[in-house]
C-alpha atoms as a PDB file:
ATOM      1  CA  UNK A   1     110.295  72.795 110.801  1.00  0.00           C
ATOM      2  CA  UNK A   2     108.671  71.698 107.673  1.00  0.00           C
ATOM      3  CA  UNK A   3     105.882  74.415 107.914  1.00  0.00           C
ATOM      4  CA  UNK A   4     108.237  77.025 108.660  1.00  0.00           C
ATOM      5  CA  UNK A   5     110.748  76.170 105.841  1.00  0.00           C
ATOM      6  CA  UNK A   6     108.251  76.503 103.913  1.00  0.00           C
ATOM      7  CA  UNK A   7     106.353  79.949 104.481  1.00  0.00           C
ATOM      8  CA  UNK A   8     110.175  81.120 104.471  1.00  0.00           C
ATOM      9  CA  UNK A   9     110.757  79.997 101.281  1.00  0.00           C
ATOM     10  CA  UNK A  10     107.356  81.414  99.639  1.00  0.00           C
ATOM     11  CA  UNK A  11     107.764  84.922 101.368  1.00  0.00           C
ATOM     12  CA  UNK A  12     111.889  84.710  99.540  1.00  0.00           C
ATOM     13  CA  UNK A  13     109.610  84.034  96.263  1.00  0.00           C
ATOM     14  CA  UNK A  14     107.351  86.440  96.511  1.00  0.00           C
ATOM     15  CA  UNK A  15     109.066  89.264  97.049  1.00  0.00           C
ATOM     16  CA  UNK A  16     111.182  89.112  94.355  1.00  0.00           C
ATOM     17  CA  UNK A  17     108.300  89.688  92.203  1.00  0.00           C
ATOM     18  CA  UNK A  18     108.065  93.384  91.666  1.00  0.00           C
ATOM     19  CA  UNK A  19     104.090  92.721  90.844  1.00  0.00           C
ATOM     20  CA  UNK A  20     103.256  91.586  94.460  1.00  0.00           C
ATOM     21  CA  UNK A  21     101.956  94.151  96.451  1.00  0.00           C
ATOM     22  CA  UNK A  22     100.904  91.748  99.958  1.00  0.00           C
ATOM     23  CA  UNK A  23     100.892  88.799 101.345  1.00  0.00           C
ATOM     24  CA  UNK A  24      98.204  87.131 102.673  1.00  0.00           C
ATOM     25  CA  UNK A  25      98.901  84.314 105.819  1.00  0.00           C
ATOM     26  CA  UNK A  26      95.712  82.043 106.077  1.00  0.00           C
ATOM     27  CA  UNK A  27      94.944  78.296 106.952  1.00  0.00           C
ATOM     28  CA  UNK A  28      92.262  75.876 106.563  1.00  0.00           C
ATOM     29  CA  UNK A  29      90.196  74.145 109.331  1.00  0.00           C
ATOM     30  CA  UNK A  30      89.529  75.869 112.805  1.00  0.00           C
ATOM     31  CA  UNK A  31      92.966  76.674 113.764  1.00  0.00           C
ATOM     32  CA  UNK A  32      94.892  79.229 112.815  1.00  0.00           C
ATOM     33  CA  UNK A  33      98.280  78.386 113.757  1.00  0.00           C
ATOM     34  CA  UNK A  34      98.518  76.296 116.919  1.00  0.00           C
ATOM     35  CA  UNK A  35     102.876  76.605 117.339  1.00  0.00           C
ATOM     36  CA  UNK A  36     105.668  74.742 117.434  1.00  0.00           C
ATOM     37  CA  UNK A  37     105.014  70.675 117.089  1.00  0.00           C
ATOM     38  CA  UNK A  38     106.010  69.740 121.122  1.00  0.00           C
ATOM     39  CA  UNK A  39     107.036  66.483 119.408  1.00  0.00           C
ATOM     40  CA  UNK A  40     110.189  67.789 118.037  1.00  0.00           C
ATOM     41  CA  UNK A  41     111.434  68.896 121.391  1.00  0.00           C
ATOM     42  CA  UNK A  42     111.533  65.502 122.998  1.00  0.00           C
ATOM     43  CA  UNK A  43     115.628  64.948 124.274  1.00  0.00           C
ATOM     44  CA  UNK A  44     115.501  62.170 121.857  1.00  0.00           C
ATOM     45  CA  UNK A  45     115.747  64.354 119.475  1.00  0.00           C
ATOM     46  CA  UNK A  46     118.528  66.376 120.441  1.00  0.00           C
ATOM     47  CA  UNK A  47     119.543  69.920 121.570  1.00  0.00           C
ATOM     48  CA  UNK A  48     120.606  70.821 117.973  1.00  0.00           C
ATOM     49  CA  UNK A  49     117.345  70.600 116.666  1.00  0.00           C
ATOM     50  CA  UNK A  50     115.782  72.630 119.183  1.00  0.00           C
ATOM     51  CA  UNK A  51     117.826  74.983 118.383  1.00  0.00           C
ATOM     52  CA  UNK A  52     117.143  74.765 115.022  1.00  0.00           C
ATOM     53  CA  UNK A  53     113.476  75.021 115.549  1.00  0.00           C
ATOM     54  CA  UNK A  54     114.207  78.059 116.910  1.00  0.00           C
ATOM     55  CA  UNK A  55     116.170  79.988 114.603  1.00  0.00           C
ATOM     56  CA  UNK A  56     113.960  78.839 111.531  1.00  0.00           C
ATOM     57  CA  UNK A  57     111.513  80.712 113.889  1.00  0.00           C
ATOM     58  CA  UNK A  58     113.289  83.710 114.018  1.00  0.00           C
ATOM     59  CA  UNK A  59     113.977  83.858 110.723  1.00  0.00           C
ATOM     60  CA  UNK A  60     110.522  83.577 110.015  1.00  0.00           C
ATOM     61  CA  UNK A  61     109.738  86.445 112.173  1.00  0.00           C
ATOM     62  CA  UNK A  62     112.159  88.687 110.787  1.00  0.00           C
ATOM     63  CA  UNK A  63     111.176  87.877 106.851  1.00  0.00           C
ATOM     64  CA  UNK A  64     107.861  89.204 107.943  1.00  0.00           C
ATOM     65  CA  UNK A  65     109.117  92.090 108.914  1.00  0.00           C
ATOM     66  CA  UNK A  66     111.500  92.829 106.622  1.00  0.00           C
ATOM     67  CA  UNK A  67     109.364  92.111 103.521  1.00  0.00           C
ATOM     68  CA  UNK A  68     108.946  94.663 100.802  1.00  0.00           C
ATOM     69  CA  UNK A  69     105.428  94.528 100.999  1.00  0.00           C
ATOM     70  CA  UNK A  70     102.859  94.206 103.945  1.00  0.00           C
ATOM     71  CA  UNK A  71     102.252  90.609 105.009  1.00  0.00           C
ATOM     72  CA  UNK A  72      98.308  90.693 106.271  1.00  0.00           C
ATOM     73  CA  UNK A  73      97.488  87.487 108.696  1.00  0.00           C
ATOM     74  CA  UNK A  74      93.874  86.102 108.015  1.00  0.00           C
ATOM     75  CA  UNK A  75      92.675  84.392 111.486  1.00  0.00           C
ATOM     76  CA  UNK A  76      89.705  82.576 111.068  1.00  0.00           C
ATOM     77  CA  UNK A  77      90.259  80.280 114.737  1.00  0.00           C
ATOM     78  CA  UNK A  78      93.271  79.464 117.134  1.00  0.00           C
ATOM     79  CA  UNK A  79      96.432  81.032 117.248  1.00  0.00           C
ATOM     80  CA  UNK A  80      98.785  79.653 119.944  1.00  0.00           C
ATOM     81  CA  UNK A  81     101.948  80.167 121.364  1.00  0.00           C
ATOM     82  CA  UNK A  82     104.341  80.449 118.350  1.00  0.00           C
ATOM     83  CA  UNK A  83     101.083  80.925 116.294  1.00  0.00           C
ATOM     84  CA  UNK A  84     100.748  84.157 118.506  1.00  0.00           C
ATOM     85  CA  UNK A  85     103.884  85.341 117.889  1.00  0.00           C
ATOM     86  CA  UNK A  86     103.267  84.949 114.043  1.00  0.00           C
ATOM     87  CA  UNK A  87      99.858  86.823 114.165  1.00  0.00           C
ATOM     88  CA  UNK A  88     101.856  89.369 116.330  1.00  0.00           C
ATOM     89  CA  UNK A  89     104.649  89.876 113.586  1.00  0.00           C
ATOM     90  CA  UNK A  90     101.913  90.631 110.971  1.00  0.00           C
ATOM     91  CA  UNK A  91     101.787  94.119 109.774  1.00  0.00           C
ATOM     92  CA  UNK A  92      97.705  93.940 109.453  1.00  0.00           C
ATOM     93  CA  UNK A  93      95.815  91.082 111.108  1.00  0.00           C
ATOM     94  CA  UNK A  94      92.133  90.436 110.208  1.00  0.00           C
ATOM     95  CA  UNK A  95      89.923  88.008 112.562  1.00  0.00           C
ATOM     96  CA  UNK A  96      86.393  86.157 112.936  1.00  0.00           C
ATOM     97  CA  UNK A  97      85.056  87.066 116.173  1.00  0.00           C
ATOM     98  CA  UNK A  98      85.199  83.146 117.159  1.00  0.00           C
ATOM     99  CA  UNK A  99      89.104  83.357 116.698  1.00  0.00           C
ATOM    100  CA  UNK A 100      90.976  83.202 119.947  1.00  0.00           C
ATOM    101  CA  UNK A 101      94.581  83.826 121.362  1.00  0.00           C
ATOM    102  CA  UNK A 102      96.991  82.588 123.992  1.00  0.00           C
ATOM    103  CA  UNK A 103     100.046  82.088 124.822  1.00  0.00           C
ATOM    104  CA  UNK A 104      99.883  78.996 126.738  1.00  0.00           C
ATOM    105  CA  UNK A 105     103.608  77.141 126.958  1.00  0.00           C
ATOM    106  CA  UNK A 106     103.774  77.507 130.618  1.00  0.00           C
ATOM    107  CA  UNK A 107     100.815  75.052 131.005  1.00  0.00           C
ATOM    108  CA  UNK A 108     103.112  72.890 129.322  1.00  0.00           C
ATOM    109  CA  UNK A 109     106.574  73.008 131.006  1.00  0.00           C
ATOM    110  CA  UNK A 110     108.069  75.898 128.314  1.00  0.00           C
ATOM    111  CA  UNK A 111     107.616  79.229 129.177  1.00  0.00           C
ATOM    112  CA  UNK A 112     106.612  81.014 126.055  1.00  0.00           C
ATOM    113  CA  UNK A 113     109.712  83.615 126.029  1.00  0.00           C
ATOM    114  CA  UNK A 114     109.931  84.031 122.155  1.00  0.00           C
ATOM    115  CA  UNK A 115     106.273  84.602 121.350  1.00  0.00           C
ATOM    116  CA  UNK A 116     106.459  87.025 124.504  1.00  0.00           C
ATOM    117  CA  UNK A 117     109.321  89.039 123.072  1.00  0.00           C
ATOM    118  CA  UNK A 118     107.069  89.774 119.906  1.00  0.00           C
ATOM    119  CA  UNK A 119     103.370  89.986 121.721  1.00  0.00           C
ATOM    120  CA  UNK A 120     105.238  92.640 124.565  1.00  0.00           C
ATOM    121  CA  UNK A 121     106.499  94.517 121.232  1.00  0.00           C
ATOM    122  CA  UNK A 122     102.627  94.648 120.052  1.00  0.00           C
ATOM    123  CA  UNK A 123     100.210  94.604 123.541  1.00  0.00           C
ATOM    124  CA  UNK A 124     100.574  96.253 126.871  1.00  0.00           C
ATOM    125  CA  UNK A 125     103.130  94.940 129.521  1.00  0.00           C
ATOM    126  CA  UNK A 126     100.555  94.076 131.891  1.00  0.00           C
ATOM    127  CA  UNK A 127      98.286  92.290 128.604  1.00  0.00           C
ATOM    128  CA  UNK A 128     101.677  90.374 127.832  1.00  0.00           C
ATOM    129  CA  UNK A 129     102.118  89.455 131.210  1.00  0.00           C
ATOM    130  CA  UNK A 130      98.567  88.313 132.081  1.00  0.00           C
ATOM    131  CA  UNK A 131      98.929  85.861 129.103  1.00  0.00           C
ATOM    132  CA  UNK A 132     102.545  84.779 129.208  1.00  0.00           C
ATOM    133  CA  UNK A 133     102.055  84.035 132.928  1.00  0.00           C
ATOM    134  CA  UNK A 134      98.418  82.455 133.183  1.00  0.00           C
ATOM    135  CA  UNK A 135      98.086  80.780 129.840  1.00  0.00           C
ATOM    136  CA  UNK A 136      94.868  81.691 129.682  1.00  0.00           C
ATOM    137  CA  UNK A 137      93.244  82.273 126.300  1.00  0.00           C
ATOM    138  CA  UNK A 138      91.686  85.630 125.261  1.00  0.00           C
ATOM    139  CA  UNK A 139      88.572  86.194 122.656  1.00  0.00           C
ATOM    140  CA  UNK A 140      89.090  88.516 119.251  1.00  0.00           C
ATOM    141  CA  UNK A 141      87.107  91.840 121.136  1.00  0.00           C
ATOM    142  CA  UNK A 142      90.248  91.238 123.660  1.00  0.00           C
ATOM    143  CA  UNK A 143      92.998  91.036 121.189  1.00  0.00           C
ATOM    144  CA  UNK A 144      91.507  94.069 119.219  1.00  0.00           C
ATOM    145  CA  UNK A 145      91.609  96.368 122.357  1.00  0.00           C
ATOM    146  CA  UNK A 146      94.329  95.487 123.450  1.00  0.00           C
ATOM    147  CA  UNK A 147      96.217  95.881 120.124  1.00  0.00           C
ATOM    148  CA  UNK A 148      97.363  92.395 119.154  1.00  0.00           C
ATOM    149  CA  UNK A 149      95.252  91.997 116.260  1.00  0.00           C
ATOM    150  CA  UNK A 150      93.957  95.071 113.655  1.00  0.00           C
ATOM    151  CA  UNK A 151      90.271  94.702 113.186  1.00  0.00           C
ATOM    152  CA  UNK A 152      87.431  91.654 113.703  1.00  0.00           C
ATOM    153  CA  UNK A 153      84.310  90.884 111.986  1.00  0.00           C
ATOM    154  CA  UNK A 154      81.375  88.738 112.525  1.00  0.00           C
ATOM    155  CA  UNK A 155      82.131  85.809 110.585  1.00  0.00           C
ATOM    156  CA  UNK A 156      84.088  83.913 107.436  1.00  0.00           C
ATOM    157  CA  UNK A 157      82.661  85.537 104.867  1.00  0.00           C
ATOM    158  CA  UNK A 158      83.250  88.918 106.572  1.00  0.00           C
ATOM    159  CA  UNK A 159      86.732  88.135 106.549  1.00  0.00           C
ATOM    160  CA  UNK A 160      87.011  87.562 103.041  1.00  0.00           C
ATOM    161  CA  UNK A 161      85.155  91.069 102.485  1.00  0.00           C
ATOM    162  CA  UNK A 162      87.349  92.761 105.056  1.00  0.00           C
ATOM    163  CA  UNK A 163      90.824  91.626 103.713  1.00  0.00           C
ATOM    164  CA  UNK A 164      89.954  92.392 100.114  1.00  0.00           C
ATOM    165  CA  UNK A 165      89.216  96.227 101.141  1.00  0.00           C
ATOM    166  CA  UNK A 166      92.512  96.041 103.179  1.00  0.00           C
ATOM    167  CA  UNK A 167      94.458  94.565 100.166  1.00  0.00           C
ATOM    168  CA  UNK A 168      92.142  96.833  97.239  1.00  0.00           C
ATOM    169  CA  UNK A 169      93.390  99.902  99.581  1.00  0.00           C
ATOM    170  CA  UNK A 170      97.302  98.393  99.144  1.00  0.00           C
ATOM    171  CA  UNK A 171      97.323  97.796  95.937  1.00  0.00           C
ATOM    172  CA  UNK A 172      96.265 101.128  94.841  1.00  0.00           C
ATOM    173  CA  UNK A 173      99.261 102.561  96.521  1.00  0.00           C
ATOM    174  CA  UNK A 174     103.041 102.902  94.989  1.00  0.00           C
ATOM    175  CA  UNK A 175     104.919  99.732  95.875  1.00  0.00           C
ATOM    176  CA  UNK A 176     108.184 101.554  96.166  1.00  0.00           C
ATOM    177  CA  UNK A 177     106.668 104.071  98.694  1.00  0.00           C
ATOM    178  CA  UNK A 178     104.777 101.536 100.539  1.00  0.00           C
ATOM    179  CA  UNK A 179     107.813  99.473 100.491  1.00  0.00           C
ATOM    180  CA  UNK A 180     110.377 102.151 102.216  1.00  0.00           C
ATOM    181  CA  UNK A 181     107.027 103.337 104.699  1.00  0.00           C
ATOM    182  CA  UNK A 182     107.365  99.635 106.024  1.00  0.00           C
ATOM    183  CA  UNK A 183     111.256 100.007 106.488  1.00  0.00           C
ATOM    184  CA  UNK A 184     110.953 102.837 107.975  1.00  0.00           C
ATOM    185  CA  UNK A 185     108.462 102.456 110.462  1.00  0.00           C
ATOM    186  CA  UNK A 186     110.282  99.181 112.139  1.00  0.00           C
ATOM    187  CA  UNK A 187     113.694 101.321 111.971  1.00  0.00           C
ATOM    188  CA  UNK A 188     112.138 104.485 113.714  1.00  0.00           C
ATOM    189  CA  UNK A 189     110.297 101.952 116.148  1.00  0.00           C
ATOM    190  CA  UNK A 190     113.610 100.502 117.578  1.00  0.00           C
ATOM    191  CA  UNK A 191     114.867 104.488 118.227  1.00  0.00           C
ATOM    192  CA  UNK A 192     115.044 106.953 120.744  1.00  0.00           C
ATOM    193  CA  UNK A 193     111.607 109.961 120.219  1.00  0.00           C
ATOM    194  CA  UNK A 194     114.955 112.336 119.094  1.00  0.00           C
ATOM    195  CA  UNK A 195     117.090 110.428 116.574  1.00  0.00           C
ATOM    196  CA  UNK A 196     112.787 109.210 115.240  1.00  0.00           C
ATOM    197  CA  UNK A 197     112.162 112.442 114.608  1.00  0.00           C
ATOM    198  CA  UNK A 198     115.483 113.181 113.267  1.00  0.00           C
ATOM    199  CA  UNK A 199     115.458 110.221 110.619  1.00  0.00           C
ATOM    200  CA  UNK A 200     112.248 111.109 109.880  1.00  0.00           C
ATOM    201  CA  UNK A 201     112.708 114.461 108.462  1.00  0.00           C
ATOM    202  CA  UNK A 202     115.487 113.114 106.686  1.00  0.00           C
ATOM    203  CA  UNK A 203     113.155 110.179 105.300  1.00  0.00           C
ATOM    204  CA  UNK A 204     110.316 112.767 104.103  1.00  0.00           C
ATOM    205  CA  UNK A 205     112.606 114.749 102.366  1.00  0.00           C
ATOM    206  CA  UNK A 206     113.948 111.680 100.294  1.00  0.00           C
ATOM    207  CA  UNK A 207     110.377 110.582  99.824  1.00  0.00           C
ATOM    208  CA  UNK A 208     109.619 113.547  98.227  1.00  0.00           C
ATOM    209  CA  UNK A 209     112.044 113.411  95.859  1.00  0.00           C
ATOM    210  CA  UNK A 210     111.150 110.136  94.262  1.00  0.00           C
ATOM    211  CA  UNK A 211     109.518 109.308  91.103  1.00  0.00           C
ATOM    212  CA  UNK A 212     106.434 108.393  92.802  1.00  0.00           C
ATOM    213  CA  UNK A 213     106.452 111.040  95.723  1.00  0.00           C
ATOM    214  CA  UNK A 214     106.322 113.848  92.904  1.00  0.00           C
ATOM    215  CA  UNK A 215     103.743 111.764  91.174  1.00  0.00           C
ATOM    216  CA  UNK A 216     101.600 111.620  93.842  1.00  0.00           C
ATOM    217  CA  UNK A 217     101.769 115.244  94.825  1.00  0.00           C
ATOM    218  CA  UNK A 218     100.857 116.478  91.294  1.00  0.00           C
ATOM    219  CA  UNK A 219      97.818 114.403  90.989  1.00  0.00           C
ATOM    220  CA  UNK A 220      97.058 115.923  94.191  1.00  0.00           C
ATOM    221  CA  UNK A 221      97.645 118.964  92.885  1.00  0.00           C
ATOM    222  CA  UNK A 222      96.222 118.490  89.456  1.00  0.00           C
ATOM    223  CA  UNK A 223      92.854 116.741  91.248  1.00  0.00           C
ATOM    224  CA  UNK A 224      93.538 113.686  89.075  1.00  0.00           C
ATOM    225  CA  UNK A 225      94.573 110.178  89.732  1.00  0.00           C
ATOM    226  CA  UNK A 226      98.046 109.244  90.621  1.00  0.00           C
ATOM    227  CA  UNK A 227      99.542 107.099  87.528  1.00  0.00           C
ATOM    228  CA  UNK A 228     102.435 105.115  90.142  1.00  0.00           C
ATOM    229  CA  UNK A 229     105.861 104.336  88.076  1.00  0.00           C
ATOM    230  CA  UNK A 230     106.718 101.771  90.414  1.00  0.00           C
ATOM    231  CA  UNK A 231     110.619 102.711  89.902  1.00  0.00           C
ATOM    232  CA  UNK A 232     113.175 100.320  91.755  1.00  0.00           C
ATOM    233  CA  UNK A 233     114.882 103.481  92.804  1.00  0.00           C
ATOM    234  CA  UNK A 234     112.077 104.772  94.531  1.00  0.00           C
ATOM    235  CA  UNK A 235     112.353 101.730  97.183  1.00  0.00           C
END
């Protein structure tokens, strides 16, 4: 609960500030983010906090989705279970090749049925199923293919190199367009192919017409460097 309460209330922070343009998740040591802490769900402790436990989870979940700007996990080890789940809410996840992933609750009396709502969303049914149902870990190469995770490199100091490129890339970008692209894509995700398509016409049109959409298309024009406003309005 304590971890938890406390990404949430960085990631509130943060994107207030109109200067941020991502957020990086990373830890120290070899793992990653190993889940919930089993010893809060002892019945000692009562139903209510389980509960709780939970919907600080989901809350967590959804302010990594829902933030202004893209929230990039750095894996460098474990992630497990609820620690799954997180990497799997990431918009852009970066791993060593040593880092591993599972979702292993079942091994310990609690089926894993909230990280599985978020790792189905990500991997294949049959992917979701083979690790909700065995436990059984799987390496980096795995996670990459089968669309868990974004990209893997050899080692630490890759990682450092990799997310810098991802986050150089970013922050070259308009945050107000870059903003409303990560709004829109969870939006249109949750939609039938038809009303996508529909909202997305709608959505390129708007784009467009923003400070930074007309920016951008007369520097394309004009064969020069885009000089981004970063208007409010363009969000």
């Amino acid at each position: 609960m304590d971890m938890m309460t406390e990404l949430l209330a960085n990631l509130r922070r943060n994107k207030q500030d109109e200067n941020l343009r991502c957020i990086v998740l990373s830890a120290n040591g070899s793992v990653f983010s190993a889940g919930h802490n089993l010893k809060e769900f002892s019945m000692d402790k009562g139903q209510q906090l389980h509960r709780q436990v939970f919907e600080k989870a989901t809350e967590l979940m959804l302010e990594i989705i829902q933030s202004p700007v893209p929230v990039i996990a750095k894996v460098n080890g474990l992630s497990a279970a609820a620690g799954c789940q997180l990497v799997a809410c990431c918009d852009i996840v970066v791993s060593t090749k040593n880092s591993t992933f599972s979702t292993p609750g079942a091994s310990f009396g609690v089926f894993c049925s909230t990280p599985g709502i978020i790792v189905s969303r990500t991997v294949s049914l049959k992917q979701s199923l083979y690790m909700l149902l065995t436990g059984n870990t799987i390496t980096a190469d795995e996670a990459v293919k089968s669309g868990l995770i974004t990209r893997v490199v050899p080692d630490e100091t890759e990682l450092d190199q990799e997310i810098k490129r991802i986050t150089d890339a970013i922050n070259s970008k308009s945050r107000p367009i870059i903003q409303r692209g990560k709004r829109f894509f969870y939006e249109q995700n949750q939609m039938t192919l038809k009303s996508a398509l529909k909202y997305g016409e709608q959505e390129m049109v708007d784009n467009i017409a923003t400070t930074d959409g007309q920016e951008g298309i007369q520097s394309f024009i004009k064969k020069r460097k885009p000089v981004w406003k970063h208007s409010p309005e363009d969000s």
